[in-house]
N, C-alpha and C. Protein backbone atom coordinates (compact mmCIF):
# COMPACT_ATOMS: atom_id res chain seq x y z
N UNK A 1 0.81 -1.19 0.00
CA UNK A 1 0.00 0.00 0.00
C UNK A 1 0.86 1.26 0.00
N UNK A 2 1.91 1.36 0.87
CA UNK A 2 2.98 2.31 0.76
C UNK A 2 3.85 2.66 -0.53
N UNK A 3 4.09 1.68 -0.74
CA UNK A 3 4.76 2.00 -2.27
C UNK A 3 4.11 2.82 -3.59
N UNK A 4 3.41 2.49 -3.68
CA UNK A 4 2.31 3.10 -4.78
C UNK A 4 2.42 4.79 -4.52
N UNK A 5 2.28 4.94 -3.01
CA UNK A 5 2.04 5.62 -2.41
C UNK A 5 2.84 7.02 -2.79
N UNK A 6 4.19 6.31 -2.29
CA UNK A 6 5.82 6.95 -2.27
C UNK A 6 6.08 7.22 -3.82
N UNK A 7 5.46 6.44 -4.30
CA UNK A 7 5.60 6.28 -5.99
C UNK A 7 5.42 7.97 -6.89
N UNK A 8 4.37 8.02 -6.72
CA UNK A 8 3.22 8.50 -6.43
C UNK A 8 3.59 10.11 -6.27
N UNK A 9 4.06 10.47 -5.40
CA UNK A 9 4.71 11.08 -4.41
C UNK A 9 5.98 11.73 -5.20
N UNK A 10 7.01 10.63 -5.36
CA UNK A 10 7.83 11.15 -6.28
C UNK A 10 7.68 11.84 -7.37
N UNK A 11 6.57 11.06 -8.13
CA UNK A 11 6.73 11.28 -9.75
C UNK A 11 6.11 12.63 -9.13
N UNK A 12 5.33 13.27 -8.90
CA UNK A 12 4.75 14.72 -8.51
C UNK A 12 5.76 15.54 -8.50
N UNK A 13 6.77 15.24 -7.39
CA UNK A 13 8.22 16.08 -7.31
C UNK A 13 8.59 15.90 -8.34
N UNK A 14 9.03 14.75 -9.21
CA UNK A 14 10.16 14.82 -10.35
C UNK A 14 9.20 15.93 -11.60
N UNK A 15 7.61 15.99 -11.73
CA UNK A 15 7.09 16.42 -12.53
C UNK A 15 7.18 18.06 -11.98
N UNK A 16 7.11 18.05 -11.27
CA UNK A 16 7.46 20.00 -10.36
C UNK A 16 8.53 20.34 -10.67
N UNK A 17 9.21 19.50 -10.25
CA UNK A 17 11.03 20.01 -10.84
C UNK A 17 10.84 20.17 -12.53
N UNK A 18 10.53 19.50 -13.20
CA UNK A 18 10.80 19.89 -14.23
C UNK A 18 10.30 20.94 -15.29
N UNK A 19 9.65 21.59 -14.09
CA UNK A 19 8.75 23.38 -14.46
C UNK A 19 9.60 24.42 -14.34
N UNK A 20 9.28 25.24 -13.80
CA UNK A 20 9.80 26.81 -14.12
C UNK A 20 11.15 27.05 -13.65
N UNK A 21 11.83 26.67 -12.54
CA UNK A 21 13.20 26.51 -12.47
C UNK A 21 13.89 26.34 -13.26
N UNK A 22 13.45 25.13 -13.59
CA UNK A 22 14.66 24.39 -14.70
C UNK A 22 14.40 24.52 -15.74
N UNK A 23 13.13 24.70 -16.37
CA UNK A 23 13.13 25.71 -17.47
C UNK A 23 13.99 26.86 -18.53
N UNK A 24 13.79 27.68 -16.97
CA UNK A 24 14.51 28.69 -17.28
C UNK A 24 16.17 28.62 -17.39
N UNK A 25 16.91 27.97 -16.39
CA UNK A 25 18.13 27.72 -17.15
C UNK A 25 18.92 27.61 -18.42
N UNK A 26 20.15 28.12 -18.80
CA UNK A 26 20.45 27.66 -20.36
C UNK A 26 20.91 26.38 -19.82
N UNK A 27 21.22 25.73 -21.12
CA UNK A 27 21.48 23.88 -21.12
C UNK A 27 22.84 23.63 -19.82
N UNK A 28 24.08 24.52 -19.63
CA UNK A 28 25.19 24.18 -19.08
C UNK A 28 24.37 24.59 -17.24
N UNK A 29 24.30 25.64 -16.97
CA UNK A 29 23.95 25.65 -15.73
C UNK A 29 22.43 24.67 -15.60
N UNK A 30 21.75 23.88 -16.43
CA UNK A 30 20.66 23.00 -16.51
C UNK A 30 21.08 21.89 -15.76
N UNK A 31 22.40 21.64 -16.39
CA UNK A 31 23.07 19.80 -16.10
C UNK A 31 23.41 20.39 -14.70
N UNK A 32 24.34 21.48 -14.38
CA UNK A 32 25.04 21.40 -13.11
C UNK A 32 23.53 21.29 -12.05
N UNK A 33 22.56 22.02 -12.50
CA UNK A 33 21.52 22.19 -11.49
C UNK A 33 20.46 20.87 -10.86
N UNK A 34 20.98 19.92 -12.52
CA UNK A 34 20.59 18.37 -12.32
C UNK A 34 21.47 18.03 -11.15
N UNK A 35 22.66 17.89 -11.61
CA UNK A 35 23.75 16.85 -11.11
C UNK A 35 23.20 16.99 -8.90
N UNK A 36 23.30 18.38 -9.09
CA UNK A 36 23.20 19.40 -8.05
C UNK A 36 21.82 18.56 -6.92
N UNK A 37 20.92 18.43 -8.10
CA UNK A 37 19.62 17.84 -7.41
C UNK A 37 19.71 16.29 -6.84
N UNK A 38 20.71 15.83 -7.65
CA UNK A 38 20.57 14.20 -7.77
C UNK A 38 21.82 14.06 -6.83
N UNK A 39 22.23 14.63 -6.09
CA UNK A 39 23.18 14.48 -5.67
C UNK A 39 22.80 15.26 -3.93
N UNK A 40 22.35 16.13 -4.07
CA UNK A 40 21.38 16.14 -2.85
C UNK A 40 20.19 15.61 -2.09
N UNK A 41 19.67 14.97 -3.48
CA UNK A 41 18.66 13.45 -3.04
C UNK A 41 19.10 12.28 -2.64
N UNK A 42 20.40 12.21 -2.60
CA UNK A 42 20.68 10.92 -2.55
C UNK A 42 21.56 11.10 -1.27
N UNK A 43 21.71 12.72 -0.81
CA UNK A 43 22.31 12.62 0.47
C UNK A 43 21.06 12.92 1.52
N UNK A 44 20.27 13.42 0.77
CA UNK A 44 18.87 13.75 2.19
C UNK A 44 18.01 12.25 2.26
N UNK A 45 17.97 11.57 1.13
CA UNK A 45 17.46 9.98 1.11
C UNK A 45 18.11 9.06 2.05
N UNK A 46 19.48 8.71 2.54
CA UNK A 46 19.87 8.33 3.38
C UNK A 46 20.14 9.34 4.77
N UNK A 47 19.97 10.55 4.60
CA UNK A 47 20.14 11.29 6.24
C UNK A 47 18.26 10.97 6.71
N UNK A 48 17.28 11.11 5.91
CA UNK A 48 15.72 10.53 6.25
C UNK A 48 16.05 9.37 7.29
N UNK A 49 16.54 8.41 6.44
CA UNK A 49 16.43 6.92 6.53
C UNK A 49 16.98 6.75 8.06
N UNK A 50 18.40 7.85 8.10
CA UNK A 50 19.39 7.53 9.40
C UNK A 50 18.06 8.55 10.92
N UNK A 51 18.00 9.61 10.28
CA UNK A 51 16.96 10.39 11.50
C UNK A 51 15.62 9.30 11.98
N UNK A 52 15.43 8.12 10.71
CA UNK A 52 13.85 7.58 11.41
C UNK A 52 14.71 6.39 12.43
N UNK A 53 15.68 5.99 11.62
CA UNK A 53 16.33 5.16 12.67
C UNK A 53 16.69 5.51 13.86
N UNK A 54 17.60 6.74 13.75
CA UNK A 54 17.67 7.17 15.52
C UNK A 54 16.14 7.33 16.25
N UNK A 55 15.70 8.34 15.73
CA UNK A 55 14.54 7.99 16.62
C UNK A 55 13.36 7.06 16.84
N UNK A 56 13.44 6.47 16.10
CA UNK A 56 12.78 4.78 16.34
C UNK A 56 13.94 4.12 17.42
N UNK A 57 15.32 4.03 17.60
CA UNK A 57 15.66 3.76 18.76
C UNK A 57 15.72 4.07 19.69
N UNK A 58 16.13 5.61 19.22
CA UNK A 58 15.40 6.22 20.63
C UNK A 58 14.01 5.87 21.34
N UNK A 59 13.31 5.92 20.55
CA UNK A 59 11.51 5.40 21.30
C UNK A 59 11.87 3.91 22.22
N UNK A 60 12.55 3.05 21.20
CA UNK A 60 12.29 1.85 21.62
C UNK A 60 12.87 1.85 23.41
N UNK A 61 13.91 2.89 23.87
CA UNK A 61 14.72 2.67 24.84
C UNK A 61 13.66 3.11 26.05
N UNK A 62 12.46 4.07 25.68
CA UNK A 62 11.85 4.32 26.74
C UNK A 62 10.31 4.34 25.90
N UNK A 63 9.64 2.80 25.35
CA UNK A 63 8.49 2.68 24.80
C UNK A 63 7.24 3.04 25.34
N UNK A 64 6.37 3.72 24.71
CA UNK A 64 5.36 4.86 25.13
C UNK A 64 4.19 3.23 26.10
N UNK A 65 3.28 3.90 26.92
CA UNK A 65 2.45 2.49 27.62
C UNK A 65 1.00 2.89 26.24
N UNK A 66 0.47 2.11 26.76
CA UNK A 66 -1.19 2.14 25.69
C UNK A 66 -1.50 3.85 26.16
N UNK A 67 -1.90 3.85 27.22
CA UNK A 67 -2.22 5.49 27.59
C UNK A 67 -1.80 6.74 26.75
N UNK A 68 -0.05 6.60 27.32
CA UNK A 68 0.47 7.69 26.79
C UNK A 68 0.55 7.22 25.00
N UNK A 69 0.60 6.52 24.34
CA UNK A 69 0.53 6.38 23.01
C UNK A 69 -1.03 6.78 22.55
N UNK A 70 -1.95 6.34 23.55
CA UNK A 70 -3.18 6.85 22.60
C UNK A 70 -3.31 8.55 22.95
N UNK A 71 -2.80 8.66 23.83
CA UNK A 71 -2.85 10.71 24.03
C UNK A 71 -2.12 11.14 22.96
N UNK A 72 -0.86 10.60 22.40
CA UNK A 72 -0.18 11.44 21.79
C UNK A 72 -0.81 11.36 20.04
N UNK A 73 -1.10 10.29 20.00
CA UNK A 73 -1.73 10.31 18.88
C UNK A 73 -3.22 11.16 18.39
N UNK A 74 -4.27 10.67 19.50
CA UNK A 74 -5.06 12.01 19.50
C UNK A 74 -4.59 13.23 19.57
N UNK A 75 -3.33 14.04 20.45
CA UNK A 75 -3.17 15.27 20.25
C UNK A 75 -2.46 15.48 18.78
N UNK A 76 -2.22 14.90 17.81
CA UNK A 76 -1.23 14.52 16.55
C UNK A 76 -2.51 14.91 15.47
N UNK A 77 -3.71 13.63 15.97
CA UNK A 77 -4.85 14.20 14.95
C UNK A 77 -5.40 15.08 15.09
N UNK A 78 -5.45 15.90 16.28
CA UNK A 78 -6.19 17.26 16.14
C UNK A 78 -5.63 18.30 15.45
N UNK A 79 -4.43 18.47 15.47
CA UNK A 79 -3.52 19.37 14.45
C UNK A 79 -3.59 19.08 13.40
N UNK A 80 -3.39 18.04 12.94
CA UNK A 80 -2.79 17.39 11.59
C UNK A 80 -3.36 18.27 10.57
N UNK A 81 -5.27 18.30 10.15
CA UNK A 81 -6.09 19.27 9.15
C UNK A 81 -5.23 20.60 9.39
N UNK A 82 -4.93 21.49 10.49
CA UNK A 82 -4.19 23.07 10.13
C UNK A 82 -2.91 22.68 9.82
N UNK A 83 -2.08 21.67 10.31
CA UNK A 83 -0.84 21.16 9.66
C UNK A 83 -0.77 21.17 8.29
N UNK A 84 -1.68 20.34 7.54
CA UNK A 84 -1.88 20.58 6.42
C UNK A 84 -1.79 21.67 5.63
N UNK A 85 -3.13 22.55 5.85
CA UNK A 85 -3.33 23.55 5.14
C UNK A 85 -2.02 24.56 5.34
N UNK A 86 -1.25 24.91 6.70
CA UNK A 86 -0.22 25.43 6.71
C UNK A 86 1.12 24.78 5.45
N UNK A 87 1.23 23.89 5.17
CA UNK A 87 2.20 23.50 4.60
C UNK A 87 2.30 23.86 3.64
N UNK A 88 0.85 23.85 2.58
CA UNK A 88 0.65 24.32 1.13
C UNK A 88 1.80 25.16 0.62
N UNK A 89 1.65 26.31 1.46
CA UNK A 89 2.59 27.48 0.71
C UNK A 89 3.80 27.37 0.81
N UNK A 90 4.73 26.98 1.97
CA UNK A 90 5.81 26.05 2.02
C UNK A 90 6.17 25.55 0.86
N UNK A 91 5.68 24.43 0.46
CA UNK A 91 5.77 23.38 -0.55
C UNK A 91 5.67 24.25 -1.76
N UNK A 92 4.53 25.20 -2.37
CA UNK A 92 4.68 25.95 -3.30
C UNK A 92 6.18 26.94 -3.57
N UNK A 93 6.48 27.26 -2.60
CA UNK A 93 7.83 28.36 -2.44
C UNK A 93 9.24 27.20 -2.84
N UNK A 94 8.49 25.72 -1.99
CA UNK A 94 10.07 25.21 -2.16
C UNK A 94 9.83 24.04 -3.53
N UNK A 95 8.94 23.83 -4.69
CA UNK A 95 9.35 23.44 -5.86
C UNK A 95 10.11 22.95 -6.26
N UNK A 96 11.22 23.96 -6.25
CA UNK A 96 12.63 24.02 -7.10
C UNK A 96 13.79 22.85 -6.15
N UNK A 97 13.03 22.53 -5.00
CA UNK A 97 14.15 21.82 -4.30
C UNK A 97 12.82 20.62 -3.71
N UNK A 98 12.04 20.52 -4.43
CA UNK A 98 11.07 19.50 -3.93
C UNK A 98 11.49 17.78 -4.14
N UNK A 99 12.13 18.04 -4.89
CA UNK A 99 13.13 15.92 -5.07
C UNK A 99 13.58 15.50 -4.24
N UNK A 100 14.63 16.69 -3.25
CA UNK A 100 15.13 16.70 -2.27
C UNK A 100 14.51 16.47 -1.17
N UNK A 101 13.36 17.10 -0.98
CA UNK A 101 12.23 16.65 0.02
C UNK A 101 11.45 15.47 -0.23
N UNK A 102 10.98 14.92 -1.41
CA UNK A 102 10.59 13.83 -1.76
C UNK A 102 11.24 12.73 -1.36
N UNK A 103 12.97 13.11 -1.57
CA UNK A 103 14.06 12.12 -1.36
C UNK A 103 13.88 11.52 0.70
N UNK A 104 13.61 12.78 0.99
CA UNK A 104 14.36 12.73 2.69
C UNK A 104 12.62 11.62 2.95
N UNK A 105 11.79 12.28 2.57
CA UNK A 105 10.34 11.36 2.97
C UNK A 105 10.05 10.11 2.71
N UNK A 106 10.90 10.19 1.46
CA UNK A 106 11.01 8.60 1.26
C UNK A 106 11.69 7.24 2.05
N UNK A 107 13.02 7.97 1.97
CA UNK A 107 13.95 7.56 3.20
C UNK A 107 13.54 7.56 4.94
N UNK A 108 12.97 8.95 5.00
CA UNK A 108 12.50 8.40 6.23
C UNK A 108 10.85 7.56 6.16
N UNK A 109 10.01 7.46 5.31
CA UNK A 109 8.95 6.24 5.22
C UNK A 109 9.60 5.06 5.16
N UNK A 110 10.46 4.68 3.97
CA UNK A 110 11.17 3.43 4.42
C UNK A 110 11.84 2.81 5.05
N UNK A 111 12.55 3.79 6.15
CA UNK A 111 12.53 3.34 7.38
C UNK A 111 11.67 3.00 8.31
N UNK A 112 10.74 3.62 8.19
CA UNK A 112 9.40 3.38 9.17
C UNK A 112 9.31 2.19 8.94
N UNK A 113 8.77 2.01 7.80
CA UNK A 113 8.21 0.95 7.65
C UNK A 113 9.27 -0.62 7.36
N UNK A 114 10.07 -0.71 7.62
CA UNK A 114 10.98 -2.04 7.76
C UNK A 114 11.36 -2.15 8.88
N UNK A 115 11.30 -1.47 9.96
CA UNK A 115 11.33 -1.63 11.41
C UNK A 115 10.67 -3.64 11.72
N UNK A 116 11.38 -3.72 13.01
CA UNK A 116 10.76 -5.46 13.33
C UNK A 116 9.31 -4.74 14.04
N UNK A 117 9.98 -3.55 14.85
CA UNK A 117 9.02 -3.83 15.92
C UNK A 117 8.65 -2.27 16.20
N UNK A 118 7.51 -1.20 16.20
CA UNK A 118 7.46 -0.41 16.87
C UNK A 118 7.34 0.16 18.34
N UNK A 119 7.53 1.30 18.70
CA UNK A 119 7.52 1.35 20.01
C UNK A 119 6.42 1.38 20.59
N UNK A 120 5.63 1.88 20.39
CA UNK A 120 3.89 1.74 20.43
C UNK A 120 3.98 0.03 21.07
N UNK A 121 4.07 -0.77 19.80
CA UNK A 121 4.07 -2.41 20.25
C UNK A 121 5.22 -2.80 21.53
N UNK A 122 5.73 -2.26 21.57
CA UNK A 122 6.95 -2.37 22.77
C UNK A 122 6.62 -2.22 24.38
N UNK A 123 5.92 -0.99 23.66
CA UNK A 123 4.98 -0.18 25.33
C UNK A 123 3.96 -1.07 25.46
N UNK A 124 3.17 -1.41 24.60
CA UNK A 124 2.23 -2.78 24.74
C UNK A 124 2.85 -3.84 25.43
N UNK A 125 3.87 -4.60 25.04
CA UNK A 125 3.69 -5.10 25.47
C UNK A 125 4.43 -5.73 27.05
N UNK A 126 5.29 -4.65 27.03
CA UNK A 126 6.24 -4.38 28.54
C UNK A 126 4.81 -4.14 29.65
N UNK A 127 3.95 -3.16 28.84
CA UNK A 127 2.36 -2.72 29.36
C UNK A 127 2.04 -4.54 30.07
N UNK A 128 2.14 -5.38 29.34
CA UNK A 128 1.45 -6.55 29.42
C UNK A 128 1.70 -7.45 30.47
N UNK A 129 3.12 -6.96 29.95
CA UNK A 129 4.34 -8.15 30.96
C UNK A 129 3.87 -7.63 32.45
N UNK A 130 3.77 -6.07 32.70
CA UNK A 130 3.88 -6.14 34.01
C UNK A 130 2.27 -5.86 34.62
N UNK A 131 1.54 -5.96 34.02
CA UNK A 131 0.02 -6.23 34.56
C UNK A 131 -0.41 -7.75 34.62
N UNK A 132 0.58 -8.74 33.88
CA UNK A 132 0.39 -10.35 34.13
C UNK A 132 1.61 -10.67 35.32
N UNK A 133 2.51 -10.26 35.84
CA UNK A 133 3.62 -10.21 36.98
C UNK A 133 2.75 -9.83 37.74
């Protein structure tokens, strides 16, 4: 389900990038501004990947209980709709460097998601261990 997703996702960025920025370039500062892009995606694609990892270990060292995981998540969805709408213009302004951001989201989604174990499930089930003790 994720993949499609991320897919998806990209091709949007790679189709943005290839509008009015890069457009406008002549052909020699065009390539450097490629090289430039593809070469900063591929360093924010693995710094994503390394930030979901630290803090996915970090979580795991002090895993949230059922409680505090369902608070934080309700306070997460009540923002999220103005989160949104705040971002729009963000994202419009940053275009020209949107691969780069595509890159880091990707990296950090695919980290998320190849994890064994989340911390959520961790706090569960330490939650478990010590209400059956």
């Amino acid at each position: 389900m994720w993949l499609p997703l991320l897919a998806v996702y990209c091709y949007l960025a790679f189709r943005l990038y290839l509008g009015v920025p890069r457009s406008d370039l002549p052909p020699t500062a065009r390539a450097v501004w490629d090289w430039t892009q593809a070469v900063a995606s591929g360093v924010l694609l693995v710094w994503g990947w390394t930030k979901q990892r630290r803090d996915h270990r970090r979580q795991l060292l002090d895993p949230p209980s059922p409680q505090r995981m369902w608070e934080t998540r309700r306070d997460r969805m009540s923002r999220s709709p103005g989160l949104a709408r705040a971002g729009l213009l963000p994202l419009l302004i940053a275009a020209p460097v949107l691969p780069m951001l595509a890159a880091w989201c990707v990296g950090w989604s695919v980290a998320m998601l190849t994890v064994r174990e989340y911390p959520s499930e961790a706090g569960a089930r330490r939650w478990l261990e010590e209400r059956a003790a």
